[in-house]
C-alpha atoms as a PDB file:
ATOM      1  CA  UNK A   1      -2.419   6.436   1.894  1.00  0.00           C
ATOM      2  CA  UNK A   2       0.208   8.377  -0.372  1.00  0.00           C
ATOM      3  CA  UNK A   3       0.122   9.360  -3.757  1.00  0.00           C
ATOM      4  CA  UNK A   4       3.614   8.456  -5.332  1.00  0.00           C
ATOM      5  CA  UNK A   5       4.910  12.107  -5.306  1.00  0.00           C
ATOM      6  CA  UNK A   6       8.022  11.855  -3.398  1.00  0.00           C
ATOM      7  CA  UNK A   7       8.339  15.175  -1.311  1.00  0.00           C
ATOM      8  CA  UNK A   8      12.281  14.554  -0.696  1.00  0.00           C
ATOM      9  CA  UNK A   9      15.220  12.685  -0.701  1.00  0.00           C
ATOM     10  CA  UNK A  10      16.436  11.404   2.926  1.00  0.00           C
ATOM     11  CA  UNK A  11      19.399   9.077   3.806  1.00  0.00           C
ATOM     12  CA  UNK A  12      19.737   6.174   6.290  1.00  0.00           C
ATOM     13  CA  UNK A  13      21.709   7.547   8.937  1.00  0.00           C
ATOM     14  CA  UNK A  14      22.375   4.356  10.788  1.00  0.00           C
ATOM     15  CA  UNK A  15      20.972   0.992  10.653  1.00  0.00           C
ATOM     16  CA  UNK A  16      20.489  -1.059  14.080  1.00  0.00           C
ATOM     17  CA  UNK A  17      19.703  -4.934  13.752  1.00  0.00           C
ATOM     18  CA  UNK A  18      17.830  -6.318  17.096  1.00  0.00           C
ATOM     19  CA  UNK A  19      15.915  -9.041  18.476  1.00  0.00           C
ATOM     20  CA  UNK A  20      13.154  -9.301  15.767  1.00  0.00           C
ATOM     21  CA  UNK A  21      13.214  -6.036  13.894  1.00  0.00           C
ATOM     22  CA  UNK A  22      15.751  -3.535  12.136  1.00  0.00           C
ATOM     23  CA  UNK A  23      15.682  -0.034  13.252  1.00  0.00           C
ATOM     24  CA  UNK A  24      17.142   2.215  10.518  1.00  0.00           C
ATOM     25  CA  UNK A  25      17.229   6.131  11.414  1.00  0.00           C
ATOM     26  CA  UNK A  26      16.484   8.220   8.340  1.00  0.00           C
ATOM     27  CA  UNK A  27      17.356  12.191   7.898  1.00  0.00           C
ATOM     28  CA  UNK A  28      14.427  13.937   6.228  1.00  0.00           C
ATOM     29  CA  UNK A  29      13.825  17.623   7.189  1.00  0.00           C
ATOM     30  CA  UNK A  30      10.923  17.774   4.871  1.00  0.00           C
ATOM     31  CA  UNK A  31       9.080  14.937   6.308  1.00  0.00           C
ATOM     32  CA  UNK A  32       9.753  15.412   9.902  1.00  0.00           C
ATOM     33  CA  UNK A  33       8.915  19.452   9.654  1.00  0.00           C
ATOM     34  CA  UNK A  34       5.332  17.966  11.092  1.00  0.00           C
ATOM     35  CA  UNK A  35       5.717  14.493  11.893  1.00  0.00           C
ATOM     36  CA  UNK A  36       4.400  12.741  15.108  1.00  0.00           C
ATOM     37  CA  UNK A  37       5.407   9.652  16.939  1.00  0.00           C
ATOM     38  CA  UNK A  38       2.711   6.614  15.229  1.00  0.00           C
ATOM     39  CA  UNK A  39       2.772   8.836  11.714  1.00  0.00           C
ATOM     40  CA  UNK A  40       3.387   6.939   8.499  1.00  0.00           C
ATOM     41  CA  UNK A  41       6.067   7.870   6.188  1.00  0.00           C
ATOM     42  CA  UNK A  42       7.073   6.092   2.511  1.00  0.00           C
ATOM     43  CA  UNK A  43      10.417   4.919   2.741  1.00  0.00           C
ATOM     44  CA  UNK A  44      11.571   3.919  -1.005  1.00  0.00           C
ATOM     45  CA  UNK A  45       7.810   3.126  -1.325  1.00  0.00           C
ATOM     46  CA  UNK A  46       7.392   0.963   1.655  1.00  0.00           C
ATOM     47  CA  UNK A  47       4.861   2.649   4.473  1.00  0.00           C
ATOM     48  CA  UNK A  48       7.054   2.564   7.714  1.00  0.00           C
ATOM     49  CA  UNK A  49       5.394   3.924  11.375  1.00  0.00           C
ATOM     50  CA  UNK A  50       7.602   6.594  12.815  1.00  0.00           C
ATOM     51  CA  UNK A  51       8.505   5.788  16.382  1.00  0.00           C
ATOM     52  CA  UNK A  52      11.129   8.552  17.497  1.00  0.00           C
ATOM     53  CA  UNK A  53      11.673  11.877  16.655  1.00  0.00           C
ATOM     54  CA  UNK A  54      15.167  13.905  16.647  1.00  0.00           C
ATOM     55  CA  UNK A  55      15.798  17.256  15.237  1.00  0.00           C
ATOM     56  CA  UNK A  56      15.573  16.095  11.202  1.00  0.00           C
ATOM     57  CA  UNK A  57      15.796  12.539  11.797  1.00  0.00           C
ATOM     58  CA  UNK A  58      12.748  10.397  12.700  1.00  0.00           C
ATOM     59  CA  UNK A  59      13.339   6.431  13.864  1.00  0.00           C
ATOM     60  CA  UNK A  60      11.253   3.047  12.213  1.00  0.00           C
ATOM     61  CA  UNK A  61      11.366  -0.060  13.313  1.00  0.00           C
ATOM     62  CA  UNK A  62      11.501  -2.088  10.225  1.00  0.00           C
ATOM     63  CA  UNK A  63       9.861  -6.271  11.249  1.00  0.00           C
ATOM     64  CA  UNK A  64      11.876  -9.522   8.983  1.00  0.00           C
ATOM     65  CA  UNK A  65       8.097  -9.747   6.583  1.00  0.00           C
ATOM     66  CA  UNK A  66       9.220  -6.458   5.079  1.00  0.00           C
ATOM     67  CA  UNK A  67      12.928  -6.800   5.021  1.00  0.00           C
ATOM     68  CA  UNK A  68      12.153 -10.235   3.224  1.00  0.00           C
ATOM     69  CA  UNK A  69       9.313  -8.644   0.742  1.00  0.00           C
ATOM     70  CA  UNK A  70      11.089  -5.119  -0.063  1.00  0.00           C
ATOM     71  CA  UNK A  71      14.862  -4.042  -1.280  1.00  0.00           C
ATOM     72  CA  UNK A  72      15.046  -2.607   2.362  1.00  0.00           C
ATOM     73  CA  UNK A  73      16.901  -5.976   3.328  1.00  0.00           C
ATOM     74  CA  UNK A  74      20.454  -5.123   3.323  1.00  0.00           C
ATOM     75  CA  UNK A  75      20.269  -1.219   3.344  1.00  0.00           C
ATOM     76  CA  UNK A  76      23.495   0.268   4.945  1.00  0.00           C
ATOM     77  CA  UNK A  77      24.194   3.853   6.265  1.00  0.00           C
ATOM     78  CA  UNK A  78      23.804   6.503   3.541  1.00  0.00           C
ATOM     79  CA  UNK A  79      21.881   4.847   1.313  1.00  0.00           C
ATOM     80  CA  UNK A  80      19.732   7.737  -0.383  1.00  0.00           C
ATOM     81  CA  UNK A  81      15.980   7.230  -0.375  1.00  0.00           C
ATOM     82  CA  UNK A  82      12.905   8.288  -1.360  1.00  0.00           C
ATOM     83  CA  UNK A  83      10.034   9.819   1.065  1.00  0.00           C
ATOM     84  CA  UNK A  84       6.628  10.785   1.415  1.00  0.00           C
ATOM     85  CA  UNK A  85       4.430  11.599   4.144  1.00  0.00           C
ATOM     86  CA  UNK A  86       0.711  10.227   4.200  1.00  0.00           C
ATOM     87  CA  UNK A  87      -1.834  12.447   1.887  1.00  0.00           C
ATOM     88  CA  UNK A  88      -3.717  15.301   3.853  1.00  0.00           C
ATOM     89  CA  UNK A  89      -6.900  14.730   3.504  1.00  0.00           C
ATOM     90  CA  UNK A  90      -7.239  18.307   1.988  1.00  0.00           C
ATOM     91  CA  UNK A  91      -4.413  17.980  -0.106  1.00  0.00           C
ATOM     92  CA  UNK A  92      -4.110  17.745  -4.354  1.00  0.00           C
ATOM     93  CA  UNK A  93      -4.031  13.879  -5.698  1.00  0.00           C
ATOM     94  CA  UNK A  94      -1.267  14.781  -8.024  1.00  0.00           C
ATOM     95  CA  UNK A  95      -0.241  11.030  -8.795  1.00  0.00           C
ATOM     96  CA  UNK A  96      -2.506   8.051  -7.982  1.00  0.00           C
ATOM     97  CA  UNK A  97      -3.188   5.795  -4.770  1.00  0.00           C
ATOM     98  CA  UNK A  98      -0.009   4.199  -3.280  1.00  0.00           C
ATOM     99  CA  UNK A  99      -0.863   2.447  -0.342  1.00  0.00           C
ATOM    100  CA  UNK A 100       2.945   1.727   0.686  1.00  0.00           C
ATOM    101  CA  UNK A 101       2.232  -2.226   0.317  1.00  0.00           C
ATOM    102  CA  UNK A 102       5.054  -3.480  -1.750  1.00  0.00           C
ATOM    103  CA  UNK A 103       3.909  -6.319  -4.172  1.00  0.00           C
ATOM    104  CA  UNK A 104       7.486  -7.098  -5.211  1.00  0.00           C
ATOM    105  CA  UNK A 105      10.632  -6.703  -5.934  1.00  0.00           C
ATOM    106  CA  UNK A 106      11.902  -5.612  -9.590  1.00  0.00           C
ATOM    107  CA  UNK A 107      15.268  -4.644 -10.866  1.00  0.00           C
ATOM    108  CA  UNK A 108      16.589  -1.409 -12.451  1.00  0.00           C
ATOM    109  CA  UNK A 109      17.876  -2.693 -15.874  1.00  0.00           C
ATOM    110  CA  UNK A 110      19.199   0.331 -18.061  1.00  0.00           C
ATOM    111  CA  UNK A 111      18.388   3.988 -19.230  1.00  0.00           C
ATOM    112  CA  UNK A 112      17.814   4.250 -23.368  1.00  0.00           C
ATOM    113  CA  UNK A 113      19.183   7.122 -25.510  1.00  0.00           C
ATOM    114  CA  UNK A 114      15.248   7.220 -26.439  1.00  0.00           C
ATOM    115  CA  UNK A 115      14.628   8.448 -22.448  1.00  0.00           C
ATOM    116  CA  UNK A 116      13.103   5.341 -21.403  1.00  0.00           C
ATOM    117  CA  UNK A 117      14.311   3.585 -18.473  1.00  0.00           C
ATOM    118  CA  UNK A 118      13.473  -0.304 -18.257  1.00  0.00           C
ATOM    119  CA  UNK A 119      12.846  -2.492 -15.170  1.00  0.00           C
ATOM    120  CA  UNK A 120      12.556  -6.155 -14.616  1.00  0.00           C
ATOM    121  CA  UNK A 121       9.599  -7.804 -12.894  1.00  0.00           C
ATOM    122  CA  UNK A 122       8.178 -10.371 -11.680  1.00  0.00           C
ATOM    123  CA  UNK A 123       5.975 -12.716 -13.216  1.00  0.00           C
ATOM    124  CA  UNK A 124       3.199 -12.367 -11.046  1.00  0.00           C
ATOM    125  CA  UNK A 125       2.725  -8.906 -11.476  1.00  0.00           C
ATOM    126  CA  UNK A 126       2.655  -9.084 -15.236  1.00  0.00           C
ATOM    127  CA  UNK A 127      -1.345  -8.874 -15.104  1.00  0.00           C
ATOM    128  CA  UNK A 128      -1.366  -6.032 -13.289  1.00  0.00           C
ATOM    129  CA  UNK A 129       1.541  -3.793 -15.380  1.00  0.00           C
ATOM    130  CA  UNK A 130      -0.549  -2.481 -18.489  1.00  0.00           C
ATOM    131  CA  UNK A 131       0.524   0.190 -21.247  1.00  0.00           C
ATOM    132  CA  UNK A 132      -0.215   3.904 -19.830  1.00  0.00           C
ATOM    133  CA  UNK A 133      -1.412   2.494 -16.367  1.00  0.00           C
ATOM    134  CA  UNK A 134      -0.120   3.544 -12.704  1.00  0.00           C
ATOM    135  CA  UNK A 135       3.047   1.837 -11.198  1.00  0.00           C
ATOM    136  CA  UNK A 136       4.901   3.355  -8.084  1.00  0.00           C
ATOM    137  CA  UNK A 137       8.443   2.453  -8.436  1.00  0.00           C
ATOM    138  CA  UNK A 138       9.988   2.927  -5.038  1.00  0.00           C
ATOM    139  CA  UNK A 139       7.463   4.870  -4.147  1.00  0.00           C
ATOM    140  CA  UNK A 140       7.207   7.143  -7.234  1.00  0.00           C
ATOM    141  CA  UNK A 141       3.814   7.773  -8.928  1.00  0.00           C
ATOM    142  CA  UNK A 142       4.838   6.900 -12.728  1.00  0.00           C
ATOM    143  CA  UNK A 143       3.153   5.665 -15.647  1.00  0.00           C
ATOM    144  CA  UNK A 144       4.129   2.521 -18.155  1.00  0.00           C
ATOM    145  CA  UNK A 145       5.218   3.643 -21.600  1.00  0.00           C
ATOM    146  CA  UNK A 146       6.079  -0.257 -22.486  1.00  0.00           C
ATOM    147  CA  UNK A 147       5.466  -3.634 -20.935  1.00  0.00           C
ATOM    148  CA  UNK A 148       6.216  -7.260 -22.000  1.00  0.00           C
ATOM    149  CA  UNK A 149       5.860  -9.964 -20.554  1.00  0.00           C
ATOM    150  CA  UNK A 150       9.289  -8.964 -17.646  1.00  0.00           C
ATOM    151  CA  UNK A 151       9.941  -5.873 -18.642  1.00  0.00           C
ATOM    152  CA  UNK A 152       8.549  -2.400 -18.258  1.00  0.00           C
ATOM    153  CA  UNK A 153       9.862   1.228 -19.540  1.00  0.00           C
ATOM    154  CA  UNK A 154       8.691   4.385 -17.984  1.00  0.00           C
ATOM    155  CA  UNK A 155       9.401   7.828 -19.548  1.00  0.00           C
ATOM    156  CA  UNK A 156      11.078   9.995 -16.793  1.00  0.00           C
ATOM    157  CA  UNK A 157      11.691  13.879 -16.714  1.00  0.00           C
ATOM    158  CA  UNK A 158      14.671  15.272 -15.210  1.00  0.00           C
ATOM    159  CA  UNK A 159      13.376  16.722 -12.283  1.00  0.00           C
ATOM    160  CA  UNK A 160      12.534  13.269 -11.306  1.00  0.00           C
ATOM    161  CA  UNK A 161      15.579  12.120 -11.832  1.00  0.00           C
ATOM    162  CA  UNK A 162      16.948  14.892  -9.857  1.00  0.00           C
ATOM    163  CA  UNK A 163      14.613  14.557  -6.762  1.00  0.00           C
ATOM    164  CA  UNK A 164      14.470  10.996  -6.336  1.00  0.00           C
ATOM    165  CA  UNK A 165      16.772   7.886  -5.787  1.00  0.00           C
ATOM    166  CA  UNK A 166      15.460   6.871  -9.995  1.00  0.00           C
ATOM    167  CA  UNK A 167      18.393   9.184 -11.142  1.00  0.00           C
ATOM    168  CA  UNK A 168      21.383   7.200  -9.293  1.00  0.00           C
ATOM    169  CA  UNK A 169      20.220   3.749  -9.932  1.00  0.00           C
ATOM    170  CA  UNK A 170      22.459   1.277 -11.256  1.00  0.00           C
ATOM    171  CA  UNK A 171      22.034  -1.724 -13.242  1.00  0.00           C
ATOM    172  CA  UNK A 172      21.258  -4.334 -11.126  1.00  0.00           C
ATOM    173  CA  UNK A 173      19.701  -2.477  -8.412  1.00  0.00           C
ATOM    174  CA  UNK A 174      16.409  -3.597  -6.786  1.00  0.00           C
ATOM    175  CA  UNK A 175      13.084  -1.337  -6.730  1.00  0.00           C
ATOM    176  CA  UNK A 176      10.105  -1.759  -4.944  1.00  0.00           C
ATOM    177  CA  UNK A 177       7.237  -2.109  -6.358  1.00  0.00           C
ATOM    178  CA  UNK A 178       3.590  -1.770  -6.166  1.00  0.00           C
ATOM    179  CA  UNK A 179       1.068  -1.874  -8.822  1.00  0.00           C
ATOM    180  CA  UNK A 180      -2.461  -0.540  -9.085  1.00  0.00           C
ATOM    181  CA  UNK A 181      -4.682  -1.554  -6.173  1.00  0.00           C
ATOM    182  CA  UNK A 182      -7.751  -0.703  -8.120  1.00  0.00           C
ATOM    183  CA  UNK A 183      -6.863  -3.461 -10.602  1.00  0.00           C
ATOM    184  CA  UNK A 184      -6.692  -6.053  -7.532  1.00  0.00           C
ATOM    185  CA  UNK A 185      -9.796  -5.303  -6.203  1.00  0.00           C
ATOM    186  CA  UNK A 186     -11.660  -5.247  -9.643  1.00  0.00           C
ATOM    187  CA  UNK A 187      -9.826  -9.134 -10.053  1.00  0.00           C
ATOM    188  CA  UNK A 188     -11.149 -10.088  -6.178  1.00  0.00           C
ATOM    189  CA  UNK A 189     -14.611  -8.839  -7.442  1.00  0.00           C
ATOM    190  CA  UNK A 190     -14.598 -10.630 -10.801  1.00  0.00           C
ATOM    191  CA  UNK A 191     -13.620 -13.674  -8.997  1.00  0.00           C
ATOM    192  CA  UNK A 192     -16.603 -13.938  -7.766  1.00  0.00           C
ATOM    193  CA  UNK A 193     -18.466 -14.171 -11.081  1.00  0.00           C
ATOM    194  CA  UNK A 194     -15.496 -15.542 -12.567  1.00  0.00           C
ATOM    195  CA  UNK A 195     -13.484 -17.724 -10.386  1.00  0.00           C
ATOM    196  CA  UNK A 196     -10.901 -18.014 -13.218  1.00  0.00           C
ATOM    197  CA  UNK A 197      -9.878 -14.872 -13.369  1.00  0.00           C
ATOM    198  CA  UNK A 198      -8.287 -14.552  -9.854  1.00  0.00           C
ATOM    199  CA  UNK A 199      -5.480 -17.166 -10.801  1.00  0.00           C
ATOM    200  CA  UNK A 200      -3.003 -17.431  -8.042  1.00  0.00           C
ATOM    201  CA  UNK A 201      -4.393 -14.122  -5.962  1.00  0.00           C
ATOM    202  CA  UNK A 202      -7.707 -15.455  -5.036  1.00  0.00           C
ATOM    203  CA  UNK A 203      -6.529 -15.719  -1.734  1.00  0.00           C
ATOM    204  CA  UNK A 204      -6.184 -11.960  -0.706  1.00  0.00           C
ATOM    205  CA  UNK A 205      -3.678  -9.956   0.141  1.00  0.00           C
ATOM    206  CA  UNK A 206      -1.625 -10.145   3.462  1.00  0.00           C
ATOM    207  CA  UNK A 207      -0.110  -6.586   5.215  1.00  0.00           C
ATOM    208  CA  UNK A 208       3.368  -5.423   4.556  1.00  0.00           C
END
């Protein structure tokens, strides 16, 4: 489990394609400073299982259902990103559970003189995206100052900006995303009263 408070920003050192996954080697001092072979770190939002360890570097082996789900298809060497390691269990819940599932892809659409910066997304999140809730944006705890019915704006400060990948987006760029778990599982438990209200989700959720 994370909580969407990115502790650093790493870079894809090199990306190596093989026979059924894509093993990208990321340099993140921060994050390897106590990391073990099987730990989990957020990669742009995306919970990855570290497999080798090398000075600041650490190795993930990264399977074609995430490529194909996340904006990790198509990353190339030094590309910045964002990471977190999994919460202590002793540690401060300064932003709000991320379980490093992605639920979707959005895309980064502009930055307002007003200070809000608008995304894209996908229709089948819109149920889930509410006015002052919890989104993680590539892994970043934030909270919706807007929504219609595809769009969202969130209200960033500038250290964010500074410390994560949110502050070098283009237009056009994809995000991962991944919205409130809390509100899935209240809509799987409703469903049972209510079949209705689990639309097109009443089929659970598969890993990713």
């Amino acid at each position: 489990m994370f909580t969407g408070i990115v502790e650093e920003l790493g870079e894809v050192t090199r990306v190596e394609p093989g026979d059924g996954v894509t093993r990208l080697v990321v340099r993140g001092p921060v994050v390897t400073g106590d990391a073990k072979h099987g730990d989990s770190i957020a990669v742009n939002g995306v919970c990855l299982t570290v497999v080798e360890l090398s000075g600041d570097e650490f190795t993930v082996d990264v399977v074609p259902e995430t490529l194909r789900r996340t904006s990790l298809d198509g990353v190339e060497p030094g590309r910045r990103v964002n990471l977190e390691r999994a919460m202590a269990a002793n540690g401060r819940f300064s932003g709000h559970i991320v379980q490093g599932h992605v639920d979707g892809t959005g895309t980064f659409l502009s930055r307002d003189h007003d200070g809000l910066t608008h995304f894209a997304y996908p229709p089948e999140l819109s149920r889930y995206v509410v006015e002052k809730g919890s989104i993680a944006v590539d892994g970043i705890s934030l909270t919706v100052a807007e929504v219609t019915r595809d769009e969202f704006a969130i209200a960033l400060i500038p250290t964010t900006l500074a410390a994560t990948t949110l502050g070098r987006n283009e237009p056009g760029d994809a995000v991962n995303l991944e919205v409130d778990v809390l509100a899935k599982y209240v809509e799987k438990l409703a469903a049972v009263h209510l079949p209705s209200a689990a639309g097109d989700n009443g089929g659970g959720e598969e890993d990713r």
